[in-house]
N, C-alpha and C. Protein backbone atom coordinates (compact mmCIF):
# COMPACT_ATOMS: atom_id res chain seq x y z
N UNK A 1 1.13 -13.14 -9.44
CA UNK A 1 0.89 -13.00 -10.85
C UNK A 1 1.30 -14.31 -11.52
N UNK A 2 0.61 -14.96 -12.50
CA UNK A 2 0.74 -16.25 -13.38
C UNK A 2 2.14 -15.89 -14.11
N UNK A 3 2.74 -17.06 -14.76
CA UNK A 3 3.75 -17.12 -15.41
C UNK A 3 2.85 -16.52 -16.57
N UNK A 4 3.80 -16.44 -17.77
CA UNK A 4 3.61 -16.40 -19.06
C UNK A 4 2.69 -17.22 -19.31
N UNK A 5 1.49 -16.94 -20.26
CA UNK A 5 0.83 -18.10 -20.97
C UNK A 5 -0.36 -18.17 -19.92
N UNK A 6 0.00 -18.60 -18.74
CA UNK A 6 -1.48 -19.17 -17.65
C UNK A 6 -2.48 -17.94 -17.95
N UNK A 7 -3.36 -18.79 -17.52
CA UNK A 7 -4.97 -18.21 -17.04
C UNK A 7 -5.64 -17.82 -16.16
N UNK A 8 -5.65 -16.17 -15.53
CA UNK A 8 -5.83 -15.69 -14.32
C UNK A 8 -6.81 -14.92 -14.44
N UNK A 9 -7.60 -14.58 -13.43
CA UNK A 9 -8.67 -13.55 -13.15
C UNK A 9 -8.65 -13.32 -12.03
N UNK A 10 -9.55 -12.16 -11.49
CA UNK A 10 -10.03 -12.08 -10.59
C UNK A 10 -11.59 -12.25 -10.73
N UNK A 11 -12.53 -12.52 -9.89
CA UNK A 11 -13.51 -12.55 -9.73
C UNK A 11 -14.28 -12.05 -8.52
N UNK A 12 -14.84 -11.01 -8.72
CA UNK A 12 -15.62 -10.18 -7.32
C UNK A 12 -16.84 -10.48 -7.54
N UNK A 13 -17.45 -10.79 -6.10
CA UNK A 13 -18.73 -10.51 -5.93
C UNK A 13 -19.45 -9.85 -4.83
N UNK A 14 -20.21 -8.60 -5.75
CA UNK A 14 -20.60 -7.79 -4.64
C UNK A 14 -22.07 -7.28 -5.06
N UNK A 15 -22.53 -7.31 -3.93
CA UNK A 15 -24.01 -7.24 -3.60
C UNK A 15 -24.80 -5.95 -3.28
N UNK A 16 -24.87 -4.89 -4.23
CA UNK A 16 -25.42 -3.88 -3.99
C UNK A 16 -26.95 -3.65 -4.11
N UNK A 17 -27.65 -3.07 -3.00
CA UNK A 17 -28.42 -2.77 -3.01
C UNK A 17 -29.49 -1.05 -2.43
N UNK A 18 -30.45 -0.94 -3.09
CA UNK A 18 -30.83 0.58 -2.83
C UNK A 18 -30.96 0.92 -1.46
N UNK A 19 -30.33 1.71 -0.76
CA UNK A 19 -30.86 2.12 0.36
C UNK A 19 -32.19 2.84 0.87
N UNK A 20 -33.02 2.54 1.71
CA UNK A 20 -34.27 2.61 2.10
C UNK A 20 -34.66 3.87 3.16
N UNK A 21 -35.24 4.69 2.73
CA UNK A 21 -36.45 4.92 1.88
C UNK A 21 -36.48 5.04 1.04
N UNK A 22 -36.67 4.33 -0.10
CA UNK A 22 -36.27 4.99 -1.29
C UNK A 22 -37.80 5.37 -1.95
N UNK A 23 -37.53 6.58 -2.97
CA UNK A 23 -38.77 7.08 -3.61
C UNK A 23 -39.06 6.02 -4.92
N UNK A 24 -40.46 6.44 -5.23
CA UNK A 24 -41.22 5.03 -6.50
C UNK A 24 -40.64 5.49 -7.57
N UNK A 25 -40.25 6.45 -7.96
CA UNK A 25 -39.97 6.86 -9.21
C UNK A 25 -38.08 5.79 -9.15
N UNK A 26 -37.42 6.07 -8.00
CA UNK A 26 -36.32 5.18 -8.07
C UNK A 26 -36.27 3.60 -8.07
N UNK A 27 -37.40 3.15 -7.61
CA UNK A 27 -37.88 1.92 -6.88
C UNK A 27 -38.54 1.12 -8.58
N UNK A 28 -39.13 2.39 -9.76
CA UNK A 28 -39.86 1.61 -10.82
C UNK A 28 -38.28 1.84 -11.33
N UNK A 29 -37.51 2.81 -11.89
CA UNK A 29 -36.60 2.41 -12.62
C UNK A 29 -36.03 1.06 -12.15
N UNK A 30 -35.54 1.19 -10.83
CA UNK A 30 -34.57 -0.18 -10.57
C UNK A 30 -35.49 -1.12 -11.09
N UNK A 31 -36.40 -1.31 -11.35
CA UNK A 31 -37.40 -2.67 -11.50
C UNK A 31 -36.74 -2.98 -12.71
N UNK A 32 -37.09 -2.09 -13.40
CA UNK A 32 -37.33 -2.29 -14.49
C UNK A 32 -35.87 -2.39 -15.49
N UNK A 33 -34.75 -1.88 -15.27
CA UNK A 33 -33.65 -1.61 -15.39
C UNK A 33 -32.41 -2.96 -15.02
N UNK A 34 -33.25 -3.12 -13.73
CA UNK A 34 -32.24 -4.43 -12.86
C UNK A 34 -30.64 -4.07 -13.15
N UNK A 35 -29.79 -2.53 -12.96
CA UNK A 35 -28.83 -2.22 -12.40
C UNK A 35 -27.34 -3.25 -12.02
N UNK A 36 -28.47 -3.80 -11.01
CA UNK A 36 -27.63 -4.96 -10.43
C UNK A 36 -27.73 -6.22 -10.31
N UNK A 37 -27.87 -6.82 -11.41
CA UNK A 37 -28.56 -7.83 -11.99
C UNK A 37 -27.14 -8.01 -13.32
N UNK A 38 -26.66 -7.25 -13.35
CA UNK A 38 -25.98 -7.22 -14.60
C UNK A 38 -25.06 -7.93 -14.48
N UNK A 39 -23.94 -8.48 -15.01
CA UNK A 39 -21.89 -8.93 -15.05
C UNK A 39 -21.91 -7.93 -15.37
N UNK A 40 -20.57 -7.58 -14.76
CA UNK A 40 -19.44 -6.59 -15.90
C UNK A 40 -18.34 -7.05 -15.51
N UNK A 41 -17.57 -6.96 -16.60
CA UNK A 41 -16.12 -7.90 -17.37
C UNK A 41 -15.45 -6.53 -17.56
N UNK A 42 -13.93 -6.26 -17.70
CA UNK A 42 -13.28 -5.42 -18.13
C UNK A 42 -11.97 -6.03 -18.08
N UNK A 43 -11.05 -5.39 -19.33
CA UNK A 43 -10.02 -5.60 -19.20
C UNK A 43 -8.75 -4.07 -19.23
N UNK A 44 -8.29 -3.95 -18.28
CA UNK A 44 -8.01 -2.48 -17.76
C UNK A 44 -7.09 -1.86 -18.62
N UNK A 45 -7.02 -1.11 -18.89
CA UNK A 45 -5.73 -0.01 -19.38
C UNK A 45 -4.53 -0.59 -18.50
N UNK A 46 -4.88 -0.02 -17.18
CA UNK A 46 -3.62 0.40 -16.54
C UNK A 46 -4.05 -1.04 -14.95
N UNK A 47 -3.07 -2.29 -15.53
CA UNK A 47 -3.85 -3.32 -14.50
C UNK A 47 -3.56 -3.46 -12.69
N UNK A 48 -1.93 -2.92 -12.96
CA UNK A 48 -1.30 -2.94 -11.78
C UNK A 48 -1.68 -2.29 -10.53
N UNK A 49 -2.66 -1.06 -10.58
CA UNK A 49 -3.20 -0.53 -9.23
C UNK A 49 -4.57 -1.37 -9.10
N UNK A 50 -5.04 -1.76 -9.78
CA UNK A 50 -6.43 -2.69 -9.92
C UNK A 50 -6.04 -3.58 -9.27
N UNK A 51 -4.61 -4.54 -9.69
CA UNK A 51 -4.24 -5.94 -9.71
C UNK A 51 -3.83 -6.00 -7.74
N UNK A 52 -3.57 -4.72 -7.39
CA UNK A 52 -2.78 -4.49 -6.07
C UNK A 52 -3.79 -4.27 -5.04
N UNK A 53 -4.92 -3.64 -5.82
CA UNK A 53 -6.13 -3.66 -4.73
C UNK A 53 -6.83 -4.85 -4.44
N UNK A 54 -7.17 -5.44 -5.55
CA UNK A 54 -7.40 -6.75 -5.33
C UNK A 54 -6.96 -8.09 -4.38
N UNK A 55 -5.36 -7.73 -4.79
CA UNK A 55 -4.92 -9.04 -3.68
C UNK A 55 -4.48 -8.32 -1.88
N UNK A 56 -4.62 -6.96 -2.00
CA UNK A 56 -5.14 -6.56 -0.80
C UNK A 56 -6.37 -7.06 -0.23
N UNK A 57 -7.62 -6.93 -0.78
CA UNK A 57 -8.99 -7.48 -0.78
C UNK A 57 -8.87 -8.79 -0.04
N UNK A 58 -8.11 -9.54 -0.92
CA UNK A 58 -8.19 -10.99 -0.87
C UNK A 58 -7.96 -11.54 0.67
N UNK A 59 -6.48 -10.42 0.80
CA UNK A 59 -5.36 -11.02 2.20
C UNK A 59 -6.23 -10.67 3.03
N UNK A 60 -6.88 -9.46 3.20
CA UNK A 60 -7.88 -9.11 4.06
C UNK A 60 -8.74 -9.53 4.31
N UNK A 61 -9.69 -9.95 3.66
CA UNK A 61 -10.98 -10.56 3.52
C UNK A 61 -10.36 -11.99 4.14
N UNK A 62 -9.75 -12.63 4.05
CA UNK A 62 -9.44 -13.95 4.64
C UNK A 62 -8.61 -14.04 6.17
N UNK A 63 -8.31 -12.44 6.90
CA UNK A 63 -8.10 -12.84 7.94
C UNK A 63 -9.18 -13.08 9.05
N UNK A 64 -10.22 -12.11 8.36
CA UNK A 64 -11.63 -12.71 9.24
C UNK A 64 -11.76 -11.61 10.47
N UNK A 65 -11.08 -11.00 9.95
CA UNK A 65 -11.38 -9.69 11.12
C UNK A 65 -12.47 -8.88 10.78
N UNK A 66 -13.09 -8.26 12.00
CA UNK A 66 -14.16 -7.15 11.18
C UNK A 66 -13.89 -5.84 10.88
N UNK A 67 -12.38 -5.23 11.23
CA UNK A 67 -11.92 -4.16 11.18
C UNK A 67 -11.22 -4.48 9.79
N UNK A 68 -10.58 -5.54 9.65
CA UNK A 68 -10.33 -5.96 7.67
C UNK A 68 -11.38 -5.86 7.14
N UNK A 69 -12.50 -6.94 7.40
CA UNK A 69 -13.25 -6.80 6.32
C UNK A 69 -14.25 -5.51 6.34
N UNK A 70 -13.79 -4.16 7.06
CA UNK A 70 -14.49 -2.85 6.66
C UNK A 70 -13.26 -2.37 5.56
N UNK A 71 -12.21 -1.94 6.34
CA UNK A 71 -10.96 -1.79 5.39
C UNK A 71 -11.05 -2.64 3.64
N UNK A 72 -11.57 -4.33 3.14
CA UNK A 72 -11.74 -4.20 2.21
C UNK A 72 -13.08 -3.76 1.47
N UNK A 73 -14.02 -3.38 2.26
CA UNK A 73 -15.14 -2.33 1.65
C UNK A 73 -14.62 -1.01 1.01
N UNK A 74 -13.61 -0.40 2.02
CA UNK A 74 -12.56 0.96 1.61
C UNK A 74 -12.04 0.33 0.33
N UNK A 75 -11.10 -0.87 -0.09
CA UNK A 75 -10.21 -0.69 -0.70
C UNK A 75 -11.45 -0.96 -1.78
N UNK A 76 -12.92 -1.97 -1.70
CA UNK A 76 -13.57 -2.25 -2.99
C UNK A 76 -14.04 -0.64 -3.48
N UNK A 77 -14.41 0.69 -3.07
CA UNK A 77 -14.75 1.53 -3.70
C UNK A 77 -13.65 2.32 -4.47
N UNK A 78 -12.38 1.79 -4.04
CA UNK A 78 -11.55 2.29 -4.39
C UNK A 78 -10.96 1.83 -5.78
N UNK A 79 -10.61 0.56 -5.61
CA UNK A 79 -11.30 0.22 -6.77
C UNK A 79 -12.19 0.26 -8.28
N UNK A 80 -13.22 0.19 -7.65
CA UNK A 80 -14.19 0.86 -8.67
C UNK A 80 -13.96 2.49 -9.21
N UNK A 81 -13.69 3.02 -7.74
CA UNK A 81 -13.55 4.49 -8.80
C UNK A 81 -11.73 4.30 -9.64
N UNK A 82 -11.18 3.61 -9.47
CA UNK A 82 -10.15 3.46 -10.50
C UNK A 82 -10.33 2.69 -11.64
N UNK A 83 -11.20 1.96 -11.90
CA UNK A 83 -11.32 1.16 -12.92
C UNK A 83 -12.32 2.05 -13.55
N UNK A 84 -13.86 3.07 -12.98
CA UNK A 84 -14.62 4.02 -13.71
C UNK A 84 -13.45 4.87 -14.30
N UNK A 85 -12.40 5.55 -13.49
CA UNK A 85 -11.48 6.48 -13.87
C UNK A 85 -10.43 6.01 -15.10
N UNK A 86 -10.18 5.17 -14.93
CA UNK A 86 -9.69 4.14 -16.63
C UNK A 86 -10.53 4.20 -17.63
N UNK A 87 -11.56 3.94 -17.16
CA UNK A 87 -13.20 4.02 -18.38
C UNK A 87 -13.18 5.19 -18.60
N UNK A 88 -13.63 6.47 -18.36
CA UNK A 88 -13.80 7.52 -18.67
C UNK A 88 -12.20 7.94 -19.26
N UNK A 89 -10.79 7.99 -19.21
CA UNK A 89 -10.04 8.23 -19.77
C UNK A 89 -9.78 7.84 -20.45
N UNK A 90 -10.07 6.52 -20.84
CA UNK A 90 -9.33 5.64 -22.35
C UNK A 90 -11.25 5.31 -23.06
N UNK A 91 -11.69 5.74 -22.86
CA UNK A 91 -13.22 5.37 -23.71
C UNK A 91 -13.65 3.96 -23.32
N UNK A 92 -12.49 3.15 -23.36
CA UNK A 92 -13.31 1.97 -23.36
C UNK A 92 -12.16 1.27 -23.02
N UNK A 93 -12.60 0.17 -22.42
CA UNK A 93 -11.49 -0.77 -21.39
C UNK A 93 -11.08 -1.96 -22.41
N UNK A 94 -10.85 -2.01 -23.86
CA UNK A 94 -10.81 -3.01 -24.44
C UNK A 94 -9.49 -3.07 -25.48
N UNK A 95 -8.73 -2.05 -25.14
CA UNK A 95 -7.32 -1.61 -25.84
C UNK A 95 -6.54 -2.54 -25.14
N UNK A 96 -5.18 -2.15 -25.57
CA UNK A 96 -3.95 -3.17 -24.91
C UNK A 96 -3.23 -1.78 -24.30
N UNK A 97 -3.33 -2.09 -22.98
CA UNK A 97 -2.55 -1.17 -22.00
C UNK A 97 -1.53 -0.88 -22.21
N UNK A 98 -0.66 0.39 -21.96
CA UNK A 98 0.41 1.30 -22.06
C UNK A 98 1.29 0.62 -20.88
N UNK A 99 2.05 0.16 -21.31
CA UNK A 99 3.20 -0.78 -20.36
C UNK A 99 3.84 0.52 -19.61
N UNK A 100 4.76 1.57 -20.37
CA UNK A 100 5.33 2.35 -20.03
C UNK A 100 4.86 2.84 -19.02
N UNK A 101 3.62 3.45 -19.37
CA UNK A 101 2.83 4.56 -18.57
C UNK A 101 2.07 3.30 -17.07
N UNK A 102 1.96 2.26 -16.89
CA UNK A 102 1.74 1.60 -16.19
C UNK A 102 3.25 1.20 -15.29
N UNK A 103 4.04 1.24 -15.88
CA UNK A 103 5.66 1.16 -14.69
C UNK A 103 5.76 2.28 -14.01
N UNK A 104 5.29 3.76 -15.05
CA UNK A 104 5.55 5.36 -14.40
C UNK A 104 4.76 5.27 -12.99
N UNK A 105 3.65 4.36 -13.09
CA UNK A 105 2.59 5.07 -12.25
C UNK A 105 2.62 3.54 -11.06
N UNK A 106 3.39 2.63 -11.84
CA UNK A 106 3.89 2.11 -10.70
C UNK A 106 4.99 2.24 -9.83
N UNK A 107 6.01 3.15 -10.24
CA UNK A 107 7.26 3.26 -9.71
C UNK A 107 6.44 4.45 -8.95
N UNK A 108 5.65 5.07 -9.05
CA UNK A 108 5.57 6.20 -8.45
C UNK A 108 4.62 5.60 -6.91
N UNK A 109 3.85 4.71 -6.88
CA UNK A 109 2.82 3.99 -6.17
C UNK A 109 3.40 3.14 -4.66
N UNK A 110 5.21 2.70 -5.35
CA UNK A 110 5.69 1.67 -4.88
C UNK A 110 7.72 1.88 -4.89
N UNK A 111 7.50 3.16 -4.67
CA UNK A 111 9.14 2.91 -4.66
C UNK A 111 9.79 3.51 -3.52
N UNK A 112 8.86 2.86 -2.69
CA UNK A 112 9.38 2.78 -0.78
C UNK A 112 9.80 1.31 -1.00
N UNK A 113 9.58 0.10 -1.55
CA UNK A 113 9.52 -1.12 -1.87
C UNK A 113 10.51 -1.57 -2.43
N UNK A 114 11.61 -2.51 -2.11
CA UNK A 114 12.67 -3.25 -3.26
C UNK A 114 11.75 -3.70 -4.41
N UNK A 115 12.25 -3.16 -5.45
CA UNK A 115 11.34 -3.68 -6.93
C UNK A 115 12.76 -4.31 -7.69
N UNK A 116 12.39 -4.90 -8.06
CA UNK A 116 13.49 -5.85 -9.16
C UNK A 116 12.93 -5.76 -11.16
N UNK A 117 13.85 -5.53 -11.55
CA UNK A 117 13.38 -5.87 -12.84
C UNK A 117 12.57 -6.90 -12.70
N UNK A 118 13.03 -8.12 -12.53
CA UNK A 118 12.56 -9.23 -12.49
C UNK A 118 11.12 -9.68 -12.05
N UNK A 119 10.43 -8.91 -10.38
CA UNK A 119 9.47 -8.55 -10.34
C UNK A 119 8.62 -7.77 -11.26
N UNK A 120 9.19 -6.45 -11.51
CA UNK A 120 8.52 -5.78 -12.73
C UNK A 120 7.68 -6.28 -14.15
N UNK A 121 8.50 -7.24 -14.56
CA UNK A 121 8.58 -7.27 -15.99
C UNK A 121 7.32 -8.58 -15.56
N UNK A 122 7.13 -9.49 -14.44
CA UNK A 122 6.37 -10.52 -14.06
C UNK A 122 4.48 -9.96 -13.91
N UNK A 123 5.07 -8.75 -13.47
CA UNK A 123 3.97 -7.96 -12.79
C UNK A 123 3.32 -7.40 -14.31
N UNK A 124 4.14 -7.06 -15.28
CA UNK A 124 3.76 -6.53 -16.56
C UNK A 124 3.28 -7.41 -17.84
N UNK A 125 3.89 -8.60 -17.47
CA UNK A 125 3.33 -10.04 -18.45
C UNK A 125 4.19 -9.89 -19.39
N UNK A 126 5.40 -9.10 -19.41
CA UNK A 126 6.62 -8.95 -20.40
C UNK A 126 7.95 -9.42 -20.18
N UNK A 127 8.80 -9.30 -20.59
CA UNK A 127 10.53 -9.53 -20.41
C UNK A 127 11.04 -8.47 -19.75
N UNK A 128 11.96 -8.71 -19.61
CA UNK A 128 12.95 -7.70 -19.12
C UNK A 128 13.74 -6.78 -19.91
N UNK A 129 14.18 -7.26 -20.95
CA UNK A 129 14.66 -6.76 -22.25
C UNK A 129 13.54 -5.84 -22.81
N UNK A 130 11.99 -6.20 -23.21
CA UNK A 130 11.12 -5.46 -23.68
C UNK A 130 11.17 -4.63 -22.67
N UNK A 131 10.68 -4.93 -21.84
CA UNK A 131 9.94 -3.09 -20.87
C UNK A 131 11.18 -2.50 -20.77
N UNK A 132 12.08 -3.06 -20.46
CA UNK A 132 13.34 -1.50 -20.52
C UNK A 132 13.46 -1.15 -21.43
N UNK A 133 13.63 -1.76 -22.86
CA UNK A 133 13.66 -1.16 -24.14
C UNK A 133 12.49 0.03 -24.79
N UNK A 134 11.15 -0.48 -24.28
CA UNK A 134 10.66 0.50 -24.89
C UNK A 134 10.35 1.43 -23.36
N UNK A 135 10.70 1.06 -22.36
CA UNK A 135 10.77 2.10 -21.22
C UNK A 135 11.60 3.44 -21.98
N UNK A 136 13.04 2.80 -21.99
CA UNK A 136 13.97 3.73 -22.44
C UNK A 136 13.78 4.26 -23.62
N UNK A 137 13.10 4.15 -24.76
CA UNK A 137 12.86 5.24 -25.72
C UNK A 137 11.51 5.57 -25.49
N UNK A 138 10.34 5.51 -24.63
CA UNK A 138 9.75 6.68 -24.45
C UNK A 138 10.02 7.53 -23.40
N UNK A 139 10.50 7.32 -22.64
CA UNK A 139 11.30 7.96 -21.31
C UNK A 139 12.38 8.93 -21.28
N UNK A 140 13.07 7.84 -22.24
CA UNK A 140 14.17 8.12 -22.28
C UNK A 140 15.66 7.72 -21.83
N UNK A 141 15.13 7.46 -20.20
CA UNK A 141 16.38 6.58 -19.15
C UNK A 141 15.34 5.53 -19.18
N UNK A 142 16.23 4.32 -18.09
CA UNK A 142 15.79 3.03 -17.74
C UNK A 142 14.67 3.15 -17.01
N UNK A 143 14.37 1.97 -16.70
CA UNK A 143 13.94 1.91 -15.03
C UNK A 143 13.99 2.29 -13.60
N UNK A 144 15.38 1.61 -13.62
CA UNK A 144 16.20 1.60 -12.65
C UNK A 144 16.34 3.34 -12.52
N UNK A 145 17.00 4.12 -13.44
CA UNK A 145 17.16 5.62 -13.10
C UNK A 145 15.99 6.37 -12.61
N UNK A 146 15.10 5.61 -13.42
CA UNK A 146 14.02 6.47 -12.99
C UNK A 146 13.48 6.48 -11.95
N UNK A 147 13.34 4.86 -10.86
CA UNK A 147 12.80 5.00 -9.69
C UNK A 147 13.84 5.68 -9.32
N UNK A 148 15.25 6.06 -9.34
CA UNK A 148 16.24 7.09 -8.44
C UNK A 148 15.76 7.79 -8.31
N UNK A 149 15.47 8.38 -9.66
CA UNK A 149 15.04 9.92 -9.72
C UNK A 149 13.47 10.10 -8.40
N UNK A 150 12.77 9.36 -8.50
CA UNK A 150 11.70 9.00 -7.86
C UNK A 150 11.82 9.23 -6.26
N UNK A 151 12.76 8.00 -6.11
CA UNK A 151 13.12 8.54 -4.84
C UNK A 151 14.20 9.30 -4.45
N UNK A 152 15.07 10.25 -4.96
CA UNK A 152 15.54 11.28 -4.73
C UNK A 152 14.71 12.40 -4.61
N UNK A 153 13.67 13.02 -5.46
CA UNK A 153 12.53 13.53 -5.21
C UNK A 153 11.77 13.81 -4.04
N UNK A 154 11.10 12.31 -3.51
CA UNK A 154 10.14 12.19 -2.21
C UNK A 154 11.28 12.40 -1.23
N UNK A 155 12.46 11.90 -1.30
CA UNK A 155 13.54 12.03 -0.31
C UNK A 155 13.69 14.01 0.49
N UNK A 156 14.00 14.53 -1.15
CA UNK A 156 13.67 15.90 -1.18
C UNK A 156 13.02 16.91 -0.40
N UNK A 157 11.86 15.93 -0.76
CA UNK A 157 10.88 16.36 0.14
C UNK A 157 10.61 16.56 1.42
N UNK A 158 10.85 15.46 1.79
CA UNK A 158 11.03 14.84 3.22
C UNK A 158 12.12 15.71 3.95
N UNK A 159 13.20 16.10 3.47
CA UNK A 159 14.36 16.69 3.84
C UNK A 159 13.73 17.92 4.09
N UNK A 160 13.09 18.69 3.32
CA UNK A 160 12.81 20.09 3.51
C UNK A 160 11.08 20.46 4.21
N UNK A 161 10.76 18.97 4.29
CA UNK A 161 9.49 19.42 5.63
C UNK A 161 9.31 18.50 6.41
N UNK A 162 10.38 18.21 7.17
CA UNK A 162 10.58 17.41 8.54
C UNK A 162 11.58 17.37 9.12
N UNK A 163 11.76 16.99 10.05
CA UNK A 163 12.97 16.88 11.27
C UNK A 163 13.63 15.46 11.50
N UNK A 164 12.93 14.57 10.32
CA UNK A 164 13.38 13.26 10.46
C UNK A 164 15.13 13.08 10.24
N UNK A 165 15.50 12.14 10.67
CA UNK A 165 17.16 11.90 10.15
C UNK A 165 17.50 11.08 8.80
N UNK A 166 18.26 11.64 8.12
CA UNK A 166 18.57 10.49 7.04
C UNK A 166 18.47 9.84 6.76
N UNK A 167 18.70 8.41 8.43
CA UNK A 167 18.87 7.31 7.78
C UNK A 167 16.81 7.03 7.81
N UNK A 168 16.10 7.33 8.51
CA UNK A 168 14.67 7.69 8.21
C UNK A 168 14.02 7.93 7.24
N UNK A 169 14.79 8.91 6.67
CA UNK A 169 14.23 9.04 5.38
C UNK A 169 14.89 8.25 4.22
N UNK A 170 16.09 7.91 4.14
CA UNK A 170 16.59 7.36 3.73
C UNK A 170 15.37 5.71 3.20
N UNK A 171 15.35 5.37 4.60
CA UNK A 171 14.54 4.19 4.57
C UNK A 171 12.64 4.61 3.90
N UNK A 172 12.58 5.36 4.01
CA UNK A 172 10.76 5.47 4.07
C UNK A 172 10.71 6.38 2.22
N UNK A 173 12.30 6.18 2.02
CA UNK A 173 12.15 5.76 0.18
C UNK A 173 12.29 5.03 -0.72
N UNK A 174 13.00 4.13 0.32
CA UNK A 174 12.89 2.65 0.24
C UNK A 174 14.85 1.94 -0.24
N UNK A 175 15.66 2.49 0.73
CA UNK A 175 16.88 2.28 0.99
C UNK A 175 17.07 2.04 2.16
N UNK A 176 17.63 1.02 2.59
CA UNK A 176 17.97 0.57 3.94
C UNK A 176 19.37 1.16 4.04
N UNK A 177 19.86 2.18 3.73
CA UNK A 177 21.22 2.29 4.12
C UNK A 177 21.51 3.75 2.99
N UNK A 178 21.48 4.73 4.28
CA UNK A 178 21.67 6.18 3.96
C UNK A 178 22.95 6.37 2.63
N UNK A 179 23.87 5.28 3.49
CA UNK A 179 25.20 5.82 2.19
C UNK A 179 25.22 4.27 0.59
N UNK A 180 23.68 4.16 0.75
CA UNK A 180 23.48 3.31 -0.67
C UNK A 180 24.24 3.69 -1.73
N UNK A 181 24.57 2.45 -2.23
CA UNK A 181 25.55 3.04 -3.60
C UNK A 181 24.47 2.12 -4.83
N UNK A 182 24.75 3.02 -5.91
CA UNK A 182 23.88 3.04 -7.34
C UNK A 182 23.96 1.23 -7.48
N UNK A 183 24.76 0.40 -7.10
CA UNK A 183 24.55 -1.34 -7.30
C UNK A 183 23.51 -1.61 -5.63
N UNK A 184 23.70 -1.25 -4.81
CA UNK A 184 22.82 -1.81 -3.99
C UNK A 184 21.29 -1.62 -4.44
N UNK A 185 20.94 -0.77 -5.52
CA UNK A 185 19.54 -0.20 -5.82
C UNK A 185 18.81 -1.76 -6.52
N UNK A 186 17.86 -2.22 -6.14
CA UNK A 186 17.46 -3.82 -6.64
C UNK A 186 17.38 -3.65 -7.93
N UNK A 187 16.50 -2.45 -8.34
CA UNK A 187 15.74 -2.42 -9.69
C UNK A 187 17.09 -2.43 -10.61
């Protein structure tokens, strides 16, 4: 992710076309319509699962494998139906995204992962001071509590439908060390 201020995009290009046989009545619309002929530009509600598929795409697509580059075909539809699924929930992709509701749904995406404020707030194009501040009055708690709560939860889970051991689960919520204390937590 760019510092403050820089100028970033992504840029995809993808090449769709009708699959064959296709009937005339589908064959005159596309003519005439040109579908895929079009740009489309958006700027997302919610950027961080977009922003994550993407540089998946990227790492993949450049190892040159053919079992990657099917895997980023998987991650490009995936994709798309998250960015249609943004469109259809917010009307239109041209608002200024919900920071809050973009940490919720990232802490929830990614908190097998050491996350740092510091990462966070980079990943959000904000401070550190802002996103916890208005984290904590629509929330209520911080950050930091909240991925606990997060992974105490999936931990939960894990405890009551598997046979795994502690320090297992412990780890696959993203603590290297079963008897973690509340300062070892990054965020």
């Amino acid at each position: 992710m760019p510092a403050a201020g820089e100028f970033a995009f992504y840029l995809v290009f993808y090449k769709a076309i009708l699959p064959f046989p296709i009937g005339n009545a589908l064959h005159r619309l596309a003519d005439e319509r040109k579908p895929f002929h079009s740009p489309f530009h958006a700027v997302p509600h919610e950027p961080l699962s977009l922003y994550d598929k993407l540089n998946q795409m990227n790492r993949l697509w450049h190892n040159g494998q053919a079992l990657d580059q099917l895997k980023v075909k998987s991650l490009f539809y995936d994709f798309v139906h998250e960015l249609l699924r943004q469109l259809s929930v917010n009307g239109s992709l041209e608002s200024s995204p919900d920071l809050v509701k973009q940490t919720i749904r990232y802490l929830h995406e990614h908190y097998q992962e050491a996350i740092t404020m510091e990462s966070l707030a980079q990943l959000l194009d904000c401070s550190i001071s802002y996103i916890s501040r208005i984290f904590k009055a629509k929330v209520g708690t911080s950050p930091h509590d909240y991925l606990i709560q997060v992974r105490v939860e999936q931990a939960k889970k894990r405890l009551s439908s598997s046979e795994l051991s502690l320090q297992s689960i412990a780890q696959s919520v993203g603590y290297d060390d079963v008897y973690c204390s509340r300062k070892s937590i990054p965020l």
